[in-house]
PDB file of N, CA and C in Angstrom:
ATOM      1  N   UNK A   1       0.829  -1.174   0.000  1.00  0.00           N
ATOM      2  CA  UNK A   1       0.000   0.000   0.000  1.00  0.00           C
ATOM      3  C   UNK A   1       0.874   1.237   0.000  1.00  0.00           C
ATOM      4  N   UNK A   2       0.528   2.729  -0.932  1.00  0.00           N
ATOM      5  CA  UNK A   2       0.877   3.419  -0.799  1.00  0.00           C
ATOM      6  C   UNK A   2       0.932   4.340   0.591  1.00  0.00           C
ATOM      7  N   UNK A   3       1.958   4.975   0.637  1.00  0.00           N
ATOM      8  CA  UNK A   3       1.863   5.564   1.906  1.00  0.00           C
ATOM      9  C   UNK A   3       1.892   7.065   1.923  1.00  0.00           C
ATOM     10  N   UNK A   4       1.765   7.680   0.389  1.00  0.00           N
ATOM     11  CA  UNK A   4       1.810   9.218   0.981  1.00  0.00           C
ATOM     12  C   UNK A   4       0.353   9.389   0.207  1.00  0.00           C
ATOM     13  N   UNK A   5      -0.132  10.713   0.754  1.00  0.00           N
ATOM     14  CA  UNK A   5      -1.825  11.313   0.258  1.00  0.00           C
ATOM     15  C   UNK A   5      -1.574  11.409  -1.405  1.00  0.00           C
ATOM     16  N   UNK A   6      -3.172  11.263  -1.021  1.00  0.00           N
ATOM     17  CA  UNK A   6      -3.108  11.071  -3.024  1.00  0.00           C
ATOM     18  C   UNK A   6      -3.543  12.676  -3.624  1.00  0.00           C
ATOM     19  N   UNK A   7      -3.749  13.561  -2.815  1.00  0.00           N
ATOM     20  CA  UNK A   7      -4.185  15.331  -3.276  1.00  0.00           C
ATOM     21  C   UNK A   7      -3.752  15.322  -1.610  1.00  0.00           C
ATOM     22  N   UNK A   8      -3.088  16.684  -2.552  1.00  0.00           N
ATOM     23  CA  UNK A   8      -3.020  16.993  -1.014  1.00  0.00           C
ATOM     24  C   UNK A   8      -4.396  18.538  -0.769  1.00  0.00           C
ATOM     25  N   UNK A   9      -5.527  18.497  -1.438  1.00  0.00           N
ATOM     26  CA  UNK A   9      -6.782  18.695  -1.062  1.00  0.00           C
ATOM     27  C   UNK A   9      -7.261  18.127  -0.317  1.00  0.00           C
ATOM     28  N   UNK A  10      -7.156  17.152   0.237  1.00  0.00           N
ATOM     29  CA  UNK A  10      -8.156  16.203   1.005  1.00  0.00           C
ATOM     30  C   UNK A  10      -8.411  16.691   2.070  1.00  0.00           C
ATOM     31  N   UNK A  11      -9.546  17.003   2.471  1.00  0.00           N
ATOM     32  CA  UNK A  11     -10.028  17.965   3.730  1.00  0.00           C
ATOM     33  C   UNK A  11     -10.209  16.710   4.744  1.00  0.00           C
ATOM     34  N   UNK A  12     -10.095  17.359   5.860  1.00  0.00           N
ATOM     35  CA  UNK A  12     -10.295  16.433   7.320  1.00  0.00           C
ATOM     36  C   UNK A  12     -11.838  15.557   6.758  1.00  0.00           C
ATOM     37  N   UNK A  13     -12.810  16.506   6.610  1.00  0.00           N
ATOM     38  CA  UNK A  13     -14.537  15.664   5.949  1.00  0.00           C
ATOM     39  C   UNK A  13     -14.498  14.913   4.579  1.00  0.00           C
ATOM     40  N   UNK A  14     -12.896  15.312   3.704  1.00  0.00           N
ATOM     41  CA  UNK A  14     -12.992  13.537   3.205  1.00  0.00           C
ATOM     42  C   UNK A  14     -12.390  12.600   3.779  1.00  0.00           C
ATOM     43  N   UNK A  15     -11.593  12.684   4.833  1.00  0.00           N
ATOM     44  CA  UNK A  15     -11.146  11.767   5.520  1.00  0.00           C
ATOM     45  C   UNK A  15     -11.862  11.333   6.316  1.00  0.00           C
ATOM     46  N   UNK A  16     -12.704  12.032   7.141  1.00  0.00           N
ATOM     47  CA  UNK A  16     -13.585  10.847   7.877  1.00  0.00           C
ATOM     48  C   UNK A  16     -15.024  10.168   6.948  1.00  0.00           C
ATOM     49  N   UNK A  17     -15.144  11.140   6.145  1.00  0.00           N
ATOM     50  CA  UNK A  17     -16.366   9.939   5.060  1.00  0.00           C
ATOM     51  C   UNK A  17     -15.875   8.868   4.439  1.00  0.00           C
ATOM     52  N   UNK A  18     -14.556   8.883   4.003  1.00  0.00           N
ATOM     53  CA  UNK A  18     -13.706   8.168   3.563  1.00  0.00           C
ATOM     54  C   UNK A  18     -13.363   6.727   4.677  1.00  0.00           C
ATOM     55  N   UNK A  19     -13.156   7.064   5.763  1.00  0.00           N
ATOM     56  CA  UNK A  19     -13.017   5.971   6.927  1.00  0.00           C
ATOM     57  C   UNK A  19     -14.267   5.555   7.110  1.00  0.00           C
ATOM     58  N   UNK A  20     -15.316   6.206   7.444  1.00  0.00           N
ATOM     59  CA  UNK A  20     -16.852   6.076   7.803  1.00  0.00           C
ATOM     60  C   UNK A  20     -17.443   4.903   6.356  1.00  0.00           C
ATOM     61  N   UNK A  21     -16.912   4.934   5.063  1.00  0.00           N
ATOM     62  CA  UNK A  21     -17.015   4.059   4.368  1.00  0.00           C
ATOM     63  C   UNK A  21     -16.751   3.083   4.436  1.00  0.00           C
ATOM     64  N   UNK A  22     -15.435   2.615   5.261  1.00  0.00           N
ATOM     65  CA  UNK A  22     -15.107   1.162   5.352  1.00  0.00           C
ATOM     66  C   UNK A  22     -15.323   0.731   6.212  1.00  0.00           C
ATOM     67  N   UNK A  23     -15.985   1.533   7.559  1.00  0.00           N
ATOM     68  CA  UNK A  23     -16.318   0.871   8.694  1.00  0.00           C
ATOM     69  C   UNK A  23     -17.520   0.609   8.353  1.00  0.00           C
ATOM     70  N   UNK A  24     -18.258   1.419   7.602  1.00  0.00           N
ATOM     71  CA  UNK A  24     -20.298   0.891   7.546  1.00  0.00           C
ATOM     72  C   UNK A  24     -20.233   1.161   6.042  1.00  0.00           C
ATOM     73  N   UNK A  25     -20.118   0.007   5.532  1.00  0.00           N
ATOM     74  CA  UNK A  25     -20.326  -0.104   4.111  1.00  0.00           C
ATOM     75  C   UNK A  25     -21.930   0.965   3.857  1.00  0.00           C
ATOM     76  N   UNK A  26     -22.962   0.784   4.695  1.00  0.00           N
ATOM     77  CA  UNK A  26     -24.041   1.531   4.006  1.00  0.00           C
ATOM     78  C   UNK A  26     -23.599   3.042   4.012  1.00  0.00           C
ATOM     79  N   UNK A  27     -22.854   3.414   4.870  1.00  0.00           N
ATOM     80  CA  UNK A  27     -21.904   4.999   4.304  1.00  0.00           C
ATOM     81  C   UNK A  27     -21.886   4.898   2.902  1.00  0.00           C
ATOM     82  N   UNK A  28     -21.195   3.659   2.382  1.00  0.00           N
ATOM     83  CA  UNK A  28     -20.512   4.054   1.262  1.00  0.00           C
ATOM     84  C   UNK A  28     -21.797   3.875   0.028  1.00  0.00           C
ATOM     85  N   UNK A  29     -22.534   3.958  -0.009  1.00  0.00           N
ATOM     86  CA  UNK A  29     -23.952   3.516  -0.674  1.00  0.00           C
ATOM     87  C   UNK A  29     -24.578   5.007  -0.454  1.00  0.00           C
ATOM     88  N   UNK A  30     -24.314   5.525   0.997  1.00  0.00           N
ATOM     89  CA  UNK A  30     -25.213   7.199   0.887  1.00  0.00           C
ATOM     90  C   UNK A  30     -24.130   8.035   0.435  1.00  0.00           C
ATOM     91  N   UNK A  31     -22.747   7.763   0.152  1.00  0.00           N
ATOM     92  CA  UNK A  31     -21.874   8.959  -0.185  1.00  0.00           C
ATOM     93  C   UNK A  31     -22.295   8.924  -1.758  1.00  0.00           C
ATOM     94  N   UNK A  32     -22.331   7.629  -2.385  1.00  0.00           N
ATOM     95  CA  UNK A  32     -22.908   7.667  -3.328  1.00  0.00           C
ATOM     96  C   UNK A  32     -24.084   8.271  -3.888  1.00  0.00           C
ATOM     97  N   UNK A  33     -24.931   8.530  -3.117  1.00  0.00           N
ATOM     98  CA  UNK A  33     -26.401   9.706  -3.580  1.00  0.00           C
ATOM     99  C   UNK A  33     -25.710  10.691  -3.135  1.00  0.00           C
ATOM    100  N   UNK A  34     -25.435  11.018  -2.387  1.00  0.00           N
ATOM    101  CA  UNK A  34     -24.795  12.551  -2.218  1.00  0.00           C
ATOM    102  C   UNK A  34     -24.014  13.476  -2.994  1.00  0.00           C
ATOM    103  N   UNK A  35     -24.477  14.053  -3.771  1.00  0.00           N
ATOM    104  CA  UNK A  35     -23.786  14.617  -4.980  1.00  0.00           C
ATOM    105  C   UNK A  35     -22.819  15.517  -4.629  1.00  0.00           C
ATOM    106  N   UNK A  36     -22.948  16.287  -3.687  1.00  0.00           N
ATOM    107  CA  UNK A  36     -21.454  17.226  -2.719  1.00  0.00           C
ATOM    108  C   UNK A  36     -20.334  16.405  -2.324  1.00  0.00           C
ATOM    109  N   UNK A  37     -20.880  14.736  -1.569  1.00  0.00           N
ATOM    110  CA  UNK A  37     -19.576  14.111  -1.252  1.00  0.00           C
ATOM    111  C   UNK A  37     -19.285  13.499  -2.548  1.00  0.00           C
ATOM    112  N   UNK A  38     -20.361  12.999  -3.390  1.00  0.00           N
ATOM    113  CA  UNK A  38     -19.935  12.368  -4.926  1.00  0.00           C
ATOM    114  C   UNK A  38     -18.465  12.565  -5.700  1.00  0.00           C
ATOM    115  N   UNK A  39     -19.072  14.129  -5.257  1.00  0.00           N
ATOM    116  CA  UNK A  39     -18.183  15.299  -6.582  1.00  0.00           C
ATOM    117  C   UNK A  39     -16.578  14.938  -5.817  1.00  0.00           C
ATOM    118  N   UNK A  40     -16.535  14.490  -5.004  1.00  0.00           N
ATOM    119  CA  UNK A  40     -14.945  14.403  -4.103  1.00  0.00           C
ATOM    120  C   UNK A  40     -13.964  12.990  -4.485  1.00  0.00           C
ATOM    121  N   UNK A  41     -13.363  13.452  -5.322  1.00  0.00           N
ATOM    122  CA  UNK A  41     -13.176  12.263  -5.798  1.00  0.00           C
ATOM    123  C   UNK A  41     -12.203  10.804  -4.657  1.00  0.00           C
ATOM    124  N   UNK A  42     -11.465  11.380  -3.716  1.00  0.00           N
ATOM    125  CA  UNK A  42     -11.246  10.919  -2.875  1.00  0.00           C
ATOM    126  C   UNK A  42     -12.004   9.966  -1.922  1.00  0.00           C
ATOM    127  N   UNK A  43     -13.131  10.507  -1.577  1.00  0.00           N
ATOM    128  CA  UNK A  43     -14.229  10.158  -1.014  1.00  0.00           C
ATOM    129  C   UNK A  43     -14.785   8.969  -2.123  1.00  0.00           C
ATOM    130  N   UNK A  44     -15.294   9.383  -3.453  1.00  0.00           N
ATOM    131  CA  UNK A  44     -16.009   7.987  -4.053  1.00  0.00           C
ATOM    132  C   UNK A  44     -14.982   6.979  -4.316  1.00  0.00           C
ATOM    133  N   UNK A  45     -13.673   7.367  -4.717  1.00  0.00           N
ATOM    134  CA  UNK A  45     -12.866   5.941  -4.744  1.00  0.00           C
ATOM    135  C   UNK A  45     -13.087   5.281  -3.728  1.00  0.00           C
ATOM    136  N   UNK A  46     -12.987   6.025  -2.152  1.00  0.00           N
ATOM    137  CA  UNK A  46     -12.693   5.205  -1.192  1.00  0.00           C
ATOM    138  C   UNK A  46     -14.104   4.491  -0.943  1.00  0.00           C
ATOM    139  N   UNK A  47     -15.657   4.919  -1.198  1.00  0.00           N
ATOM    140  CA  UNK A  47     -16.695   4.444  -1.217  1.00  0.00           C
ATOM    141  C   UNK A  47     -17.043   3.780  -2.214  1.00  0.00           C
ATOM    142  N   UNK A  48     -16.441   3.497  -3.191  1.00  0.00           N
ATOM    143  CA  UNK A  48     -16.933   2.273  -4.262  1.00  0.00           C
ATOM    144  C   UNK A  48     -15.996   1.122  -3.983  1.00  0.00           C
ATOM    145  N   UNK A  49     -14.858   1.763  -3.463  1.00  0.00           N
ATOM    146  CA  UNK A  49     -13.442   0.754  -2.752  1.00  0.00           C
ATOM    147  C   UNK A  49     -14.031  -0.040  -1.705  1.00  0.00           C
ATOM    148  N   UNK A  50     -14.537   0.409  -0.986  1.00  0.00           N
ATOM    149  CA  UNK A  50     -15.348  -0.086   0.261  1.00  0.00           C
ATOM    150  C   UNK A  50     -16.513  -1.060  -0.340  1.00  0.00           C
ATOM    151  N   UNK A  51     -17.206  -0.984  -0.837  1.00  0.00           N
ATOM    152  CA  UNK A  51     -18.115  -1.669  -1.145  1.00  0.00           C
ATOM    153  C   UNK A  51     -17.773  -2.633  -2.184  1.00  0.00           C
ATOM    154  N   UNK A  52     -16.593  -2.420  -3.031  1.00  0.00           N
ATOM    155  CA  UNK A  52     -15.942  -3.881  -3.606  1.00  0.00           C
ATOM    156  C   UNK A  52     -14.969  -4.591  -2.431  1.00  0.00           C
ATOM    157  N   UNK A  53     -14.709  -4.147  -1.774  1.00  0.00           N
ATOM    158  CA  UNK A  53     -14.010  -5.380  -0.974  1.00  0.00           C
ATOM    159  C   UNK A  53     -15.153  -5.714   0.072  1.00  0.00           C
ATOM    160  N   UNK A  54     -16.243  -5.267   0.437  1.00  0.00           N
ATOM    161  CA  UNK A  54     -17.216  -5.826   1.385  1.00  0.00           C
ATOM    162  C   UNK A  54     -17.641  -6.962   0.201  1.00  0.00           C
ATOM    163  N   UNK A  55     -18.120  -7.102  -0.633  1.00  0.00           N
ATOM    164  CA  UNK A  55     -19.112  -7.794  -1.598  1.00  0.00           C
ATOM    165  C   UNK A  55     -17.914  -9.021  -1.732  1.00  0.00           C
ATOM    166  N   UNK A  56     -16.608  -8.395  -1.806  1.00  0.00           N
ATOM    167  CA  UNK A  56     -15.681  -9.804  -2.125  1.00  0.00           C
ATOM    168  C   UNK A  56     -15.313 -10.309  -0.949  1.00  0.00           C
ATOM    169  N   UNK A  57     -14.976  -9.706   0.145  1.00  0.00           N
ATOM    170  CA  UNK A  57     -15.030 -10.411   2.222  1.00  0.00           C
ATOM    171  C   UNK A  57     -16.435 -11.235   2.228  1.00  0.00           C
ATOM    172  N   UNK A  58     -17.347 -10.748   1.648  1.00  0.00           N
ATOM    173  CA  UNK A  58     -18.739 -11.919   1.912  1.00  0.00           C
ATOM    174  C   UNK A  58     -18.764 -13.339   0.941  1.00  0.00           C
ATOM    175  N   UNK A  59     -17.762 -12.767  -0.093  1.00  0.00           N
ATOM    176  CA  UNK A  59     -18.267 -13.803  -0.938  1.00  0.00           C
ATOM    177  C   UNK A  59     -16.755 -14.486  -0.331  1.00  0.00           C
ATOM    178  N   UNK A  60     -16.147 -14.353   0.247  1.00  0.00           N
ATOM    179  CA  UNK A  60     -14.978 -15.184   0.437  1.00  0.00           C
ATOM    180  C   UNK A  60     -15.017 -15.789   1.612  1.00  0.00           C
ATOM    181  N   UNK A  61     -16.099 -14.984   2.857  1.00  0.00           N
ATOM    182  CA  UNK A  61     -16.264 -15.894   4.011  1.00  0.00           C
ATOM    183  C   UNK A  61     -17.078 -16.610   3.753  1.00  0.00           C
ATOM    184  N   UNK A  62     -18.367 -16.288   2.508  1.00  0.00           N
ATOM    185  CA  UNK A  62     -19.278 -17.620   2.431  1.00  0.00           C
ATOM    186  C   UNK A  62     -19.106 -18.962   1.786  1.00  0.00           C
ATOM    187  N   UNK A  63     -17.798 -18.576   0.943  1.00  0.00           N
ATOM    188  CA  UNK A  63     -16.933 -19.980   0.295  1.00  0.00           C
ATOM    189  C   UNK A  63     -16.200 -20.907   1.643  1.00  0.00           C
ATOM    190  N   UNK A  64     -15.921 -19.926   2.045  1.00  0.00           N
ATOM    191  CA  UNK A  64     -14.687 -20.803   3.178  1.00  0.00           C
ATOM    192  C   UNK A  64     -15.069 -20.920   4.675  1.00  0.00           C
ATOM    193  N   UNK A  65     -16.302 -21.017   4.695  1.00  0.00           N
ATOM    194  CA  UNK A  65     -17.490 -21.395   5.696  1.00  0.00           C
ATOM    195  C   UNK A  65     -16.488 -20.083   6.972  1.00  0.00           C
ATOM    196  N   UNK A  66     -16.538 -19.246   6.892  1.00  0.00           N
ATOM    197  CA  UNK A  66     -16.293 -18.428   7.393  1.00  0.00           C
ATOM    198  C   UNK A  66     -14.620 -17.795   8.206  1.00  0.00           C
ATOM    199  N   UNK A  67     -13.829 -18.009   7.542  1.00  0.00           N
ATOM    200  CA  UNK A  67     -12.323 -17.871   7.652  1.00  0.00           C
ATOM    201  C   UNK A  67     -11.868 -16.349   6.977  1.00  0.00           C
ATOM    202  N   UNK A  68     -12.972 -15.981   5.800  1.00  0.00           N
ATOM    203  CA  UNK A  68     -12.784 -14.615   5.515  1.00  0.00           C
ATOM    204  C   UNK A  68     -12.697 -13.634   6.507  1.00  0.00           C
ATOM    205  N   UNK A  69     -13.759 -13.841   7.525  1.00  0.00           N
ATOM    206  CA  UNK A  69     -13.720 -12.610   8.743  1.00  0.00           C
ATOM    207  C   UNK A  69     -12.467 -12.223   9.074  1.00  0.00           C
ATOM    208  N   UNK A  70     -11.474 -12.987   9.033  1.00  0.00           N
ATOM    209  CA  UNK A  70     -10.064 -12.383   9.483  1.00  0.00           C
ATOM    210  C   UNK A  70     -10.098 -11.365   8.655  1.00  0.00           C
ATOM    211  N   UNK A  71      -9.923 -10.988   6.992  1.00  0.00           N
ATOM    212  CA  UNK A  71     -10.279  -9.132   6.560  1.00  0.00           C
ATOM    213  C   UNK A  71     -11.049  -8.866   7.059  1.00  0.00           C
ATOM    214  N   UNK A  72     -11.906  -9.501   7.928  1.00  0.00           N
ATOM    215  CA  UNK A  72     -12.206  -7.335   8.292  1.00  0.00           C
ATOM    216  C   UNK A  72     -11.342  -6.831   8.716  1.00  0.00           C
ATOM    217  N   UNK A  73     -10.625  -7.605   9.581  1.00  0.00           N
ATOM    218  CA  UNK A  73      -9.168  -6.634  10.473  1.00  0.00           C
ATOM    219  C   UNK A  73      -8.678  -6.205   9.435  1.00  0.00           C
ATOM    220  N   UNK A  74      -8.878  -6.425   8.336  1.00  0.00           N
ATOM    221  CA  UNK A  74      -7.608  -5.332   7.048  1.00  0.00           C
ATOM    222  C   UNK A  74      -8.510  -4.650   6.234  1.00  0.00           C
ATOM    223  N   UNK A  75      -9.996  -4.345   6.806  1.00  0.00           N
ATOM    224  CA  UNK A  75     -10.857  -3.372   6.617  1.00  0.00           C
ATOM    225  C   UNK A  75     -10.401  -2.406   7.716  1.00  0.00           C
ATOM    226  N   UNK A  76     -10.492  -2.851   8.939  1.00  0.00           N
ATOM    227  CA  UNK A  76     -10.479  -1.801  10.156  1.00  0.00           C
ATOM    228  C   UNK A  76      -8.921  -0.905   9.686  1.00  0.00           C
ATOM    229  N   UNK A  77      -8.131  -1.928   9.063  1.00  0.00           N
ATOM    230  CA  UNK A  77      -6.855  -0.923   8.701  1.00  0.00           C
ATOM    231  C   UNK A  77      -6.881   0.007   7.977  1.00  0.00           C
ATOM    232  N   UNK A  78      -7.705  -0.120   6.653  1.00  0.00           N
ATOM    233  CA  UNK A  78      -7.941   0.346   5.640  1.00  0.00           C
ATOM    234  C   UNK A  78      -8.614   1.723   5.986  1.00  0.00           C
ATOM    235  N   UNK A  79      -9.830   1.427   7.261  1.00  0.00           N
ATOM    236  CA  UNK A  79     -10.237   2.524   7.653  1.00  0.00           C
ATOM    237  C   UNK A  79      -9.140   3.901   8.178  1.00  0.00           C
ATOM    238  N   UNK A  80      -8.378   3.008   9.014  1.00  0.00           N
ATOM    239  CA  UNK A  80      -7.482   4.025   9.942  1.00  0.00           C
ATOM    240  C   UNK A  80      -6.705   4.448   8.595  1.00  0.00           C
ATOM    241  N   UNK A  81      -6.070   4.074   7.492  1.00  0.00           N
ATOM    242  CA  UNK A  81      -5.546   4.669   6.381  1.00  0.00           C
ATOM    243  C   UNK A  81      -6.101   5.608   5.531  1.00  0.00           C
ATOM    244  N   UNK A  82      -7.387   5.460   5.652  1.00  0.00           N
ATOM    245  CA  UNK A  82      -8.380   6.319   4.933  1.00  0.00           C
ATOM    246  C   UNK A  82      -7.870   7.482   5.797  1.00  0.00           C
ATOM    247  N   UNK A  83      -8.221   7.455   6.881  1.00  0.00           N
ATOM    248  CA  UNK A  83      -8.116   8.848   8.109  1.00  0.00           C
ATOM    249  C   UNK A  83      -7.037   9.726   7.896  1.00  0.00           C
ATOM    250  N   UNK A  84      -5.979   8.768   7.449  1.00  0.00           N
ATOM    251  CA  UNK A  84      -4.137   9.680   7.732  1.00  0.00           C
ATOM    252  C   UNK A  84      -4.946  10.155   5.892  1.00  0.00           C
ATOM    253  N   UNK A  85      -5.821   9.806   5.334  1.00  0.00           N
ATOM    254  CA  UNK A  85      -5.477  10.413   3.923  1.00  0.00           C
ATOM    255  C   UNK A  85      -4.572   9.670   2.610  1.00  0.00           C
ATOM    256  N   UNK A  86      -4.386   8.620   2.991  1.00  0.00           N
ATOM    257  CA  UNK A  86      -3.139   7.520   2.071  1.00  0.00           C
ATOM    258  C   UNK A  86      -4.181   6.955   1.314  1.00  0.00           C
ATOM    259  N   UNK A  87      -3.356   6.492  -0.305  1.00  0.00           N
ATOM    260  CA  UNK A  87      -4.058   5.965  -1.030  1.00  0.00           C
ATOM    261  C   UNK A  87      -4.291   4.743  -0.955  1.00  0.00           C
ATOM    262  N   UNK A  88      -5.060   3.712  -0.615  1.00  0.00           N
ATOM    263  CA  UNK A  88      -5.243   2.554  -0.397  1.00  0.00           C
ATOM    264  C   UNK A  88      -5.282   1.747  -1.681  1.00  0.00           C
ATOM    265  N   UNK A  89      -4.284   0.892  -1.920  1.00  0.00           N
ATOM    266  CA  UNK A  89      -4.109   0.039  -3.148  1.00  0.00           C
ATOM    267  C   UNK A  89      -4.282  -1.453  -2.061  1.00  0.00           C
ATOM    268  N   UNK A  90      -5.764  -2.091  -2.655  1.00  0.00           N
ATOM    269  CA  UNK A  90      -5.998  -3.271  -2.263  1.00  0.00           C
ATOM    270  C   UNK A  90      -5.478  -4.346  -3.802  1.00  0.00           C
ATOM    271  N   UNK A  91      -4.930  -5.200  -3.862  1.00  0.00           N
ATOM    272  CA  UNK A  91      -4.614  -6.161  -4.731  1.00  0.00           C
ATOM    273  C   UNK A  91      -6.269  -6.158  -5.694  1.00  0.00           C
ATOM    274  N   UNK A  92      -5.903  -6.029  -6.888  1.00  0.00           N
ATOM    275  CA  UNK A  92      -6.898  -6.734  -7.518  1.00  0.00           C
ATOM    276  C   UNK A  92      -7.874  -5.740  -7.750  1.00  0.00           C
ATOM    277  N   UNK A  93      -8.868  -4.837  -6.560  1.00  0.00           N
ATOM    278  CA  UNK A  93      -9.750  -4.438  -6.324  1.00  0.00           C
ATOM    279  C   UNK A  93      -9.450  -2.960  -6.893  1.00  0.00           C
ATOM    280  N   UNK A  94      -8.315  -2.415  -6.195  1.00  0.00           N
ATOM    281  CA  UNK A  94      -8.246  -1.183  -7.036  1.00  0.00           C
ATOM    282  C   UNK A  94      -7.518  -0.763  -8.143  1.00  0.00           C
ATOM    283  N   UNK A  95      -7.546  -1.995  -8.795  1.00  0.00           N
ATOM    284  CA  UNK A  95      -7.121  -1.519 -10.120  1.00  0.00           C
ATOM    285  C   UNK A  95      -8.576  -1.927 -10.547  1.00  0.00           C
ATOM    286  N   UNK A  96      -9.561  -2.822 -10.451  1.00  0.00           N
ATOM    287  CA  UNK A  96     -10.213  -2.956 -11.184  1.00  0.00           C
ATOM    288  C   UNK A  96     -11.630  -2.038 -11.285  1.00  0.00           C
ATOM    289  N   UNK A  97     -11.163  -1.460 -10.300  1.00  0.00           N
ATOM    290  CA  UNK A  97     -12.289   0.202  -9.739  1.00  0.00           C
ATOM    291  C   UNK A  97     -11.804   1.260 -10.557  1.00  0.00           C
ATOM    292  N   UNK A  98      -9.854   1.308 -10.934  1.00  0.00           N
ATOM    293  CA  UNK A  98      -9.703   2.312 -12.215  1.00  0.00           C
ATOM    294  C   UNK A  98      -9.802   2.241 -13.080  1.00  0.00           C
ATOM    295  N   UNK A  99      -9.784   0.697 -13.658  1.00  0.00           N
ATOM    296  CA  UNK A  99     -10.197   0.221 -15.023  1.00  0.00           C
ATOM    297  C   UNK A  99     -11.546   0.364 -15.701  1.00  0.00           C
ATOM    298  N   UNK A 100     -12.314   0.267 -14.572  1.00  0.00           N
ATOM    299  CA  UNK A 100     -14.233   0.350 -14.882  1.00  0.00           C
ATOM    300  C   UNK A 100     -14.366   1.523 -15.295  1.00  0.00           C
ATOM    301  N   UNK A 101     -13.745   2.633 -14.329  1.00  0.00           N
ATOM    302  CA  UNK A 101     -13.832   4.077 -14.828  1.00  0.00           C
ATOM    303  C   UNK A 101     -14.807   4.112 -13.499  1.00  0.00           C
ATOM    304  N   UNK A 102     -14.738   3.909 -12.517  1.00  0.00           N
ATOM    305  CA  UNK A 102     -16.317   4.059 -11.616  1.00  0.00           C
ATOM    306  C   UNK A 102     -16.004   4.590 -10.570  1.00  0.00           C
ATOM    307  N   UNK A 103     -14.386   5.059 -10.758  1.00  0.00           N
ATOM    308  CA  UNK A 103     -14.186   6.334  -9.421  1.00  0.00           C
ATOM    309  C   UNK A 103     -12.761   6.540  -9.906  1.00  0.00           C
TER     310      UNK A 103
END
């Protein structure tokens, strides 16, 4: 994972919507209607980011009768990284969030 900010715009209120996304995925579902936090681009990576690795933690604890739960602890990290403002490069997931074009 990268370790320095990805703008150095990022206001303290995208950093905590940004964390608030990976702790309650349904954050990341209302930042999405929200056209003020929308427009932030910081904020929707980290809320469409959030909600592709929740959808792939479920589908990976429901394969492996439940051994996935260990990520969440590298959700709860992800959160506290969101906070300092760092760009979060999850394997796999965020490249395929820049490739879609969907943040």
């Amino acid at each position: 994972m990268s370790q320095q900010p990805i703008n150095s715009e990022i206001t303290a209120d995208d950093k905590l919507w940004a964390m608030l996304s990976y702790l309650i995925p349904v954050i990341a579902v209302v930042v999405l209607v929200l056209e003020d936090k929308k427009a932030r681009p910081y904020v929707k990576f980290s809320a469409v980011q959030s909600i592709a690795v929740t959808v792939a933690i479920s589908i990976i604890a429901t394969v492996t009768f439940g051994c996935g739960a260990i990520l969440v602890f590298a959700q709860l990290y992800w959160a506290y990284q969101a906070y300092q403002g760092v760009d979060i490069k999850i394997p796999f997931i965020s490249d395929f969030i820049r490739n879609q074009g969907w943040a």
